[in-house]
PDB file of N, CA and C in Angstrom:
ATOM      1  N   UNK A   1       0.805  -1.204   0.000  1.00  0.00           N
ATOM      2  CA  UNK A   1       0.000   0.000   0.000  1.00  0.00           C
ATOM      3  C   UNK A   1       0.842   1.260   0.000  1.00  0.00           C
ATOM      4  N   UNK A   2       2.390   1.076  -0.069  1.00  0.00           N
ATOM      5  CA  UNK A   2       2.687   2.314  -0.247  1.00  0.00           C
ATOM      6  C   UNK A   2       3.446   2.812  -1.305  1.00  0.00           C
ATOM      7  N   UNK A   3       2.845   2.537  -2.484  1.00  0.00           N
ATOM      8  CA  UNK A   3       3.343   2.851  -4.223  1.00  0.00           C
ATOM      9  C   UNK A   3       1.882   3.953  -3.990  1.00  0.00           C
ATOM     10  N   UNK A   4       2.514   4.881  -5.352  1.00  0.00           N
ATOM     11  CA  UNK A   4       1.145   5.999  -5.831  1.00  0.00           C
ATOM     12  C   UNK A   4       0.957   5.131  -6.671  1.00  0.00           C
ATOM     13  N   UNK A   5      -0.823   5.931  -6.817  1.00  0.00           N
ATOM     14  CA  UNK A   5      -1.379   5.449  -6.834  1.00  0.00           C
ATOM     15  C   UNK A   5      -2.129   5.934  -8.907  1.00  0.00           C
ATOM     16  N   UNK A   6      -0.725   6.844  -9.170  1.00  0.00           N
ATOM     17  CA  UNK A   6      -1.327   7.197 -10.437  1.00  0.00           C
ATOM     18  C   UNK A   6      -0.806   6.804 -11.341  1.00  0.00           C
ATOM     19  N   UNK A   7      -1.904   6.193 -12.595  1.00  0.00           N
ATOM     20  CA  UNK A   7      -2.235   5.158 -13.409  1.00  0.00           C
ATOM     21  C   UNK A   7      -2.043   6.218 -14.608  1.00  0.00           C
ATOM     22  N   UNK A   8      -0.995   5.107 -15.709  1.00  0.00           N
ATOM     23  CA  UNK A   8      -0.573   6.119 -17.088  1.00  0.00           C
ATOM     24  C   UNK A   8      -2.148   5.521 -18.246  1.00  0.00           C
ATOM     25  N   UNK A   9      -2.639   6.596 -18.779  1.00  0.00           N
ATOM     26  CA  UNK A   9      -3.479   6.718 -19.754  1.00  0.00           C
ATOM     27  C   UNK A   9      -3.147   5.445 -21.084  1.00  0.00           C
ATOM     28  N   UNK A  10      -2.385   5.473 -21.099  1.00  0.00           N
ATOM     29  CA  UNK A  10      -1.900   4.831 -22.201  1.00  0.00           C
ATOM     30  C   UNK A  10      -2.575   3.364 -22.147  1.00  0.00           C
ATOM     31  N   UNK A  11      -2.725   3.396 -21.023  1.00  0.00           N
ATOM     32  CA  UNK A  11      -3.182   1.184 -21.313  1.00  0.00           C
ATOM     33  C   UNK A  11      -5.167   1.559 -20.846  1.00  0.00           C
ATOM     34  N   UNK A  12      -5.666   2.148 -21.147  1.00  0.00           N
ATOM     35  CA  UNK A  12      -6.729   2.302 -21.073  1.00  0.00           C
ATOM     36  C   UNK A  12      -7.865   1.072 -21.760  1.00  0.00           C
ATOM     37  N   UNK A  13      -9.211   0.844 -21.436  1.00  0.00           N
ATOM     38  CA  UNK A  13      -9.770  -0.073 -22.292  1.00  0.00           C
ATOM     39  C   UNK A  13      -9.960   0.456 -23.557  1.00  0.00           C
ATOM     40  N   UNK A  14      -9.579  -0.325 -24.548  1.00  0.00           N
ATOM     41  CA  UNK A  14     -10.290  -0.164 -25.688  1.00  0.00           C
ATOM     42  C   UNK A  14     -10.968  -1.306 -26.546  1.00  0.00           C
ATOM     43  N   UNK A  15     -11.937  -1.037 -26.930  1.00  0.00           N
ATOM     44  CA  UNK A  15     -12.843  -2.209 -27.721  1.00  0.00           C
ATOM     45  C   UNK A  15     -13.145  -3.262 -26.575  1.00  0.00           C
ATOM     46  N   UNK A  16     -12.830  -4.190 -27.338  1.00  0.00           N
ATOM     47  CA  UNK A  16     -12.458  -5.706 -26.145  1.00  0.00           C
ATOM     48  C   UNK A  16     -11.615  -5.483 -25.169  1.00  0.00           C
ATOM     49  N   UNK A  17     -10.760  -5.062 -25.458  1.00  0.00           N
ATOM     50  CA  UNK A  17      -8.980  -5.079 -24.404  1.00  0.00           C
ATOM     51  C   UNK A  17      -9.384  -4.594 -23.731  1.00  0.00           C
ATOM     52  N   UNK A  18      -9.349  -5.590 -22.284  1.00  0.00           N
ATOM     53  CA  UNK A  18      -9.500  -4.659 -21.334  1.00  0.00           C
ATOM     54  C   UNK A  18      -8.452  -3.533 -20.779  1.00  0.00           C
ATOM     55  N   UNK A  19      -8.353  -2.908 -19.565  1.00  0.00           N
ATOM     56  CA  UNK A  19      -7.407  -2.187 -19.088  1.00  0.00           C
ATOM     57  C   UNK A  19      -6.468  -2.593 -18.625  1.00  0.00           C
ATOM     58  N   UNK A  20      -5.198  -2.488 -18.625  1.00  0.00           N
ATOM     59  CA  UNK A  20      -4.039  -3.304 -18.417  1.00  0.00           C
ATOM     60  C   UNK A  20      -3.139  -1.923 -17.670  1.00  0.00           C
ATOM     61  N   UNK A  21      -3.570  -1.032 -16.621  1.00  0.00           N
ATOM     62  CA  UNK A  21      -3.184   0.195 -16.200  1.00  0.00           C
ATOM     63  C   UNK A  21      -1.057   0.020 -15.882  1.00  0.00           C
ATOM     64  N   UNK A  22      -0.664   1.367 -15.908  1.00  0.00           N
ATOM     65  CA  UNK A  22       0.992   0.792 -15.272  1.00  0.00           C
ATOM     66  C   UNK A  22       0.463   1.769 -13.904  1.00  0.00           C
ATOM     67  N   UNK A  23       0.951   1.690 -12.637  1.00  0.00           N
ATOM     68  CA  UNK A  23       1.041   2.698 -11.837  1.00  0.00           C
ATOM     69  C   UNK A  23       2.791   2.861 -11.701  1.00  0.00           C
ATOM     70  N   UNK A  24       2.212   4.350 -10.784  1.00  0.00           N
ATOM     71  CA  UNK A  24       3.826   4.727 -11.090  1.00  0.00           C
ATOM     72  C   UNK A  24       4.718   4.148 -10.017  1.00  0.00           C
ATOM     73  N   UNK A  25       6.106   4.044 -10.320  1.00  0.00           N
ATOM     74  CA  UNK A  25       6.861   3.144  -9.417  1.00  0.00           C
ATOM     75  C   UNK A  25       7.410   3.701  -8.051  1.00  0.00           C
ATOM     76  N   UNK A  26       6.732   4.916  -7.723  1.00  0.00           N
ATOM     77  CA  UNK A  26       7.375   5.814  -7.025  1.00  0.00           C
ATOM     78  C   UNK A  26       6.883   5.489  -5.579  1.00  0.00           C
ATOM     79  N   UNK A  27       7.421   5.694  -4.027  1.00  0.00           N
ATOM     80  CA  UNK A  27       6.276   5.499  -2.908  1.00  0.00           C
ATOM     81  C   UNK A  27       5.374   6.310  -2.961  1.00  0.00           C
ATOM     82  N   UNK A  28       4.192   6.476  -2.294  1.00  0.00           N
ATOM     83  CA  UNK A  28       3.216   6.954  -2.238  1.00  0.00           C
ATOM     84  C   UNK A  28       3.598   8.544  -1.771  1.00  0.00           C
ATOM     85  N   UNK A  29       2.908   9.664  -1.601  1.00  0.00           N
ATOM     86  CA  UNK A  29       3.295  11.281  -1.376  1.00  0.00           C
ATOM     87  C   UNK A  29       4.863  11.784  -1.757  1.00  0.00           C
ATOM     88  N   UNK A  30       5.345  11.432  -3.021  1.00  0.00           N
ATOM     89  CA  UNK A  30       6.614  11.637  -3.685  1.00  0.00           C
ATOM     90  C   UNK A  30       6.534  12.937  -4.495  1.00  0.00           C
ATOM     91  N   UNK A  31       7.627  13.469  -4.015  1.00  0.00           N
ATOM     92  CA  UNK A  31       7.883  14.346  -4.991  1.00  0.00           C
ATOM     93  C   UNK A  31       8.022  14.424  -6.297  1.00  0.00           C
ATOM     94  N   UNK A  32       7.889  15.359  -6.840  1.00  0.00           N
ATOM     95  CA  UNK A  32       7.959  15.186  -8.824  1.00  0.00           C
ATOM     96  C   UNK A  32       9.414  14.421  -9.060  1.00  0.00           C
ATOM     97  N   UNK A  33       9.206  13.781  -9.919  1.00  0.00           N
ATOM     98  CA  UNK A  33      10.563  12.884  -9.849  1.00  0.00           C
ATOM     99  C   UNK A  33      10.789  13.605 -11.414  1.00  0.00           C
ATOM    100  N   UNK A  34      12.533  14.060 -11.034  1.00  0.00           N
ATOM    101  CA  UNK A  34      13.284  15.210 -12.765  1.00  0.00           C
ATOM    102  C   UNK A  34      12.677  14.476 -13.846  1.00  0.00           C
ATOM    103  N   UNK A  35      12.240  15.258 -14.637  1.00  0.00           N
ATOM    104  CA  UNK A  35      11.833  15.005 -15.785  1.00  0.00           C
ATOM    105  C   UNK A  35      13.281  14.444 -16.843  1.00  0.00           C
ATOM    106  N   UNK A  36      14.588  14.417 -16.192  1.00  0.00           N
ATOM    107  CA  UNK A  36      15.794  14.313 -16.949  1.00  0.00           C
ATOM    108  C   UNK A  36      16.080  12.801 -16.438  1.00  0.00           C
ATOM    109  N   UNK A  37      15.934  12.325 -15.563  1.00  0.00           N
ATOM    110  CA  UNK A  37      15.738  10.969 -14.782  1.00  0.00           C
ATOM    111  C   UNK A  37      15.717  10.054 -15.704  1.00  0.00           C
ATOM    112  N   UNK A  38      16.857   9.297 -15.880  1.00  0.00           N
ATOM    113  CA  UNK A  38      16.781   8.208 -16.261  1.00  0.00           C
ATOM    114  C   UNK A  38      17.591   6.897 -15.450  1.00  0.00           C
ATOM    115  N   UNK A  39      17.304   5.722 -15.026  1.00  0.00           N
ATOM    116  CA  UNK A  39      17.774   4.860 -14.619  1.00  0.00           C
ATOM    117  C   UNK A  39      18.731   3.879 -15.924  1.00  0.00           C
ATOM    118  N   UNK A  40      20.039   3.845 -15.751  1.00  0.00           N
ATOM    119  CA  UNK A  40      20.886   3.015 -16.652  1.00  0.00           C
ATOM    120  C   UNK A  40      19.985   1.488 -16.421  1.00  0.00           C
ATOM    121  N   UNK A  41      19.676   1.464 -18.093  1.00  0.00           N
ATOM    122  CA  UNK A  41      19.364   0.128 -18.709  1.00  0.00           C
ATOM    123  C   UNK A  41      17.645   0.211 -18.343  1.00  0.00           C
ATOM    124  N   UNK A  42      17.384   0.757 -17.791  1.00  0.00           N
ATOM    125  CA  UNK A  42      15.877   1.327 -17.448  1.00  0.00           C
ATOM    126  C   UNK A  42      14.876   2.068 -18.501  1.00  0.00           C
ATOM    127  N   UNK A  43      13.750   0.830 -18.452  1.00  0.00           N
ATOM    128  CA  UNK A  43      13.099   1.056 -19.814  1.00  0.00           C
ATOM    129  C   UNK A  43      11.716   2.533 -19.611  1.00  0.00           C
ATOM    130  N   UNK A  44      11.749   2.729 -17.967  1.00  0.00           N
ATOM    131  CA  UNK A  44      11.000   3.401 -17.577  1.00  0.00           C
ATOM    132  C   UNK A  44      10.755   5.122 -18.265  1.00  0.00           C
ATOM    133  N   UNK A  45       9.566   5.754 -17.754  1.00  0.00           N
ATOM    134  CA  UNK A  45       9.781   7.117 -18.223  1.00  0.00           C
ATOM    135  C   UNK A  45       9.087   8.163 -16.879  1.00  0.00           C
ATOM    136  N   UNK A  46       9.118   9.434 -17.014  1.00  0.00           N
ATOM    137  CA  UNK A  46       8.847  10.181 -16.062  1.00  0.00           C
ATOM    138  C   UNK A  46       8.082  11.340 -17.070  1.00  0.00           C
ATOM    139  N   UNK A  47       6.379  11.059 -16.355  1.00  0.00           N
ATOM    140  CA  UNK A  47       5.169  12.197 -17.307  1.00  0.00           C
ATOM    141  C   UNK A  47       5.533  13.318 -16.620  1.00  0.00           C
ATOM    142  N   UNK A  48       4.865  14.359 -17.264  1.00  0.00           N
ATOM    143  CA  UNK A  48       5.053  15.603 -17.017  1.00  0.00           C
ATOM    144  C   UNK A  48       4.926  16.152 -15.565  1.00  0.00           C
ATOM    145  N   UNK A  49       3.970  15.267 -14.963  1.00  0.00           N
ATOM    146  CA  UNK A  49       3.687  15.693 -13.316  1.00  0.00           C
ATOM    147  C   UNK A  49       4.836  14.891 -12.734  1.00  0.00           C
ATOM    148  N   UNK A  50       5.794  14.612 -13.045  1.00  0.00           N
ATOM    149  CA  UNK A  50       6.371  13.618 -11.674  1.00  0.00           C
ATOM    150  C   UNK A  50       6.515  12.193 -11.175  1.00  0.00           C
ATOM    151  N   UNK A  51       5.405  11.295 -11.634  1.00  0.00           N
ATOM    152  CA  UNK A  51       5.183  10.555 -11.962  1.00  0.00           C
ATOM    153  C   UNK A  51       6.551   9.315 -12.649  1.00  0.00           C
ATOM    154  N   UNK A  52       6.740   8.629 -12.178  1.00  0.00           N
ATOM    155  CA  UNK A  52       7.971   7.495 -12.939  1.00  0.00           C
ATOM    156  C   UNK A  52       7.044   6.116 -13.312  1.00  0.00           C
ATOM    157  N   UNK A  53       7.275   5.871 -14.421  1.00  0.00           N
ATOM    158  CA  UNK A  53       6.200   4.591 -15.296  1.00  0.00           C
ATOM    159  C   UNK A  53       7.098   3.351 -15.370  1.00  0.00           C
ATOM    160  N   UNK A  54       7.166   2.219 -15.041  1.00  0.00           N
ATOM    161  CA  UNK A  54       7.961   0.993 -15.472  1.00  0.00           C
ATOM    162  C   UNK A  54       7.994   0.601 -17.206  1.00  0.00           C
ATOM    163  N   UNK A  55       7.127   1.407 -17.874  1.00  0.00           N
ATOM    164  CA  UNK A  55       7.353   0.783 -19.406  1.00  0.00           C
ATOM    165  C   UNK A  55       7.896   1.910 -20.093  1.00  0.00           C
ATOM    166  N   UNK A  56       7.734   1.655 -21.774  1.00  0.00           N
ATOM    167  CA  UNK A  56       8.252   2.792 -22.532  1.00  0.00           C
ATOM    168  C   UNK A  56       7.395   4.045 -22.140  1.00  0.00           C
ATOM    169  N   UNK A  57       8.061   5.247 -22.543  1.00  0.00           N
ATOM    170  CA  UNK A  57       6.621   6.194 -23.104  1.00  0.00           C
ATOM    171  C   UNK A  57       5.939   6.087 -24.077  1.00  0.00           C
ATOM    172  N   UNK A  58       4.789   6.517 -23.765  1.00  0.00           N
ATOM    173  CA  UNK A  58       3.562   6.283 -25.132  1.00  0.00           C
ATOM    174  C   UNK A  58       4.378   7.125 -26.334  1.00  0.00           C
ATOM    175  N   UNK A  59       4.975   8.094 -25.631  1.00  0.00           N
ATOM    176  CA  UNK A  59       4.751   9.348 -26.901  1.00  0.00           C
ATOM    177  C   UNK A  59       5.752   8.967 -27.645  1.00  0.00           C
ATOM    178  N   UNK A  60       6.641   8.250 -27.465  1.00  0.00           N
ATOM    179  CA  UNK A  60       7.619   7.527 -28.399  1.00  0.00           C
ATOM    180  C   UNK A  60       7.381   6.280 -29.024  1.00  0.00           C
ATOM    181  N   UNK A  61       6.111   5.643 -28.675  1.00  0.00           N
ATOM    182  CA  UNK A  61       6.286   4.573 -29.688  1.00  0.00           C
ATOM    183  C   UNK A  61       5.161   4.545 -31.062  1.00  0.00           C
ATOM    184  N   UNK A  62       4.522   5.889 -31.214  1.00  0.00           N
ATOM    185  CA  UNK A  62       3.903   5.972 -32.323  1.00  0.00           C
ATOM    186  C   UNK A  62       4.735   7.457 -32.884  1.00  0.00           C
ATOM    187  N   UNK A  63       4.321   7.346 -34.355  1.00  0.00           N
ATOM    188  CA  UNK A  63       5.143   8.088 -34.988  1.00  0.00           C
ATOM    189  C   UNK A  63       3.870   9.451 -34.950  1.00  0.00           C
ATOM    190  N   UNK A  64       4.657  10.496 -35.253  1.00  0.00           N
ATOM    191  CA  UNK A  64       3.737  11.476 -35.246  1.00  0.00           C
ATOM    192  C   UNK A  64       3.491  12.238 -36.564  1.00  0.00           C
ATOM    193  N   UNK A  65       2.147  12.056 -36.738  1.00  0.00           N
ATOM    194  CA  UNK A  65       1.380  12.552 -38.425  1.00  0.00           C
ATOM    195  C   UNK A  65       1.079  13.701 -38.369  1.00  0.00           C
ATOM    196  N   UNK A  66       1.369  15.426 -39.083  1.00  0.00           N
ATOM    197  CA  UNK A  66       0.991  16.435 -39.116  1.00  0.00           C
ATOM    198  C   UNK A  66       0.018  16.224 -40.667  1.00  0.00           C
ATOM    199  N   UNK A  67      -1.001  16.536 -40.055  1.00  0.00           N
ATOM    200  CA  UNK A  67      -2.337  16.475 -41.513  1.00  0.00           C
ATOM    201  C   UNK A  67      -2.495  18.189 -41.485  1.00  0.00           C
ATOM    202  N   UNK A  68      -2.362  18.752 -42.690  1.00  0.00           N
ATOM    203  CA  UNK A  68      -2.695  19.481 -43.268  1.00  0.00           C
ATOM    204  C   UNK A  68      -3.420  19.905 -43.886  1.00  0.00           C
ATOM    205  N   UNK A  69      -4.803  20.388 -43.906  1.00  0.00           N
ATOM    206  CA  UNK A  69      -5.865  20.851 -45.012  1.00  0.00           C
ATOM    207  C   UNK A  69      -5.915  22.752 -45.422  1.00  0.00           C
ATOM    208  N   UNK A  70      -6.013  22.360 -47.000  1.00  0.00           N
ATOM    209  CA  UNK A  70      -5.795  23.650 -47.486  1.00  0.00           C
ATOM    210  C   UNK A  70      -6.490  23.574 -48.691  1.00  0.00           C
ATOM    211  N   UNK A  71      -7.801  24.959 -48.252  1.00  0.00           N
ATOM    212  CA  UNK A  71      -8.612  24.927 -49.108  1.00  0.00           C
ATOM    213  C   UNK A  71      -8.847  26.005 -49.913  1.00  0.00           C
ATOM    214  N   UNK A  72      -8.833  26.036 -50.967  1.00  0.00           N
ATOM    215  CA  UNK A  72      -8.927  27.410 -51.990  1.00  0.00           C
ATOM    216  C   UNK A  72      -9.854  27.427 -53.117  1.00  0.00           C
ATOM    217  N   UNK A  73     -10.339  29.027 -53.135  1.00  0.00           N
ATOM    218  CA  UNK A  73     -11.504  29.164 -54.239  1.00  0.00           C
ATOM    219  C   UNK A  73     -11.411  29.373 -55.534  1.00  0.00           C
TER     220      UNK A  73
END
């Protein structure tokens, strides 16, 4: 009971799949843990609040698409 208790967005239900949540690895009432934080050989990441995750980050494992619409008369 004494890990926090906040759950990364990323494994949310979708469709069938259920929720497969990570919580963060940190003890419970922790300070923001550096956003520069990395553990050698550590696959973990640290969200914007503080927060330290045991898996990848989301925001790195999809590529990112800029869509453009441009319309003229």
């Amino acid at each position: 009971f004494d890990n926090c208790l906040q759950t990364g967005p990323e494994h949310e239900a979708i469709g069938n799949a259920q929720a497969r949540p990570s919580y963060c690895t940190l003890p419970i009432f922790h300070p923001p843990q550096p956003l520069d934080w990395n553990a050698a050989g550590n696959a973990s990441y640290v969200s914007n609040d503080g927060h330290s995750f045991g898996c990848p980050n989301p925001n790195n494992l999809r590529q990112s698409f800029h869509v453009i619409f441009v319309l003229d008369r």
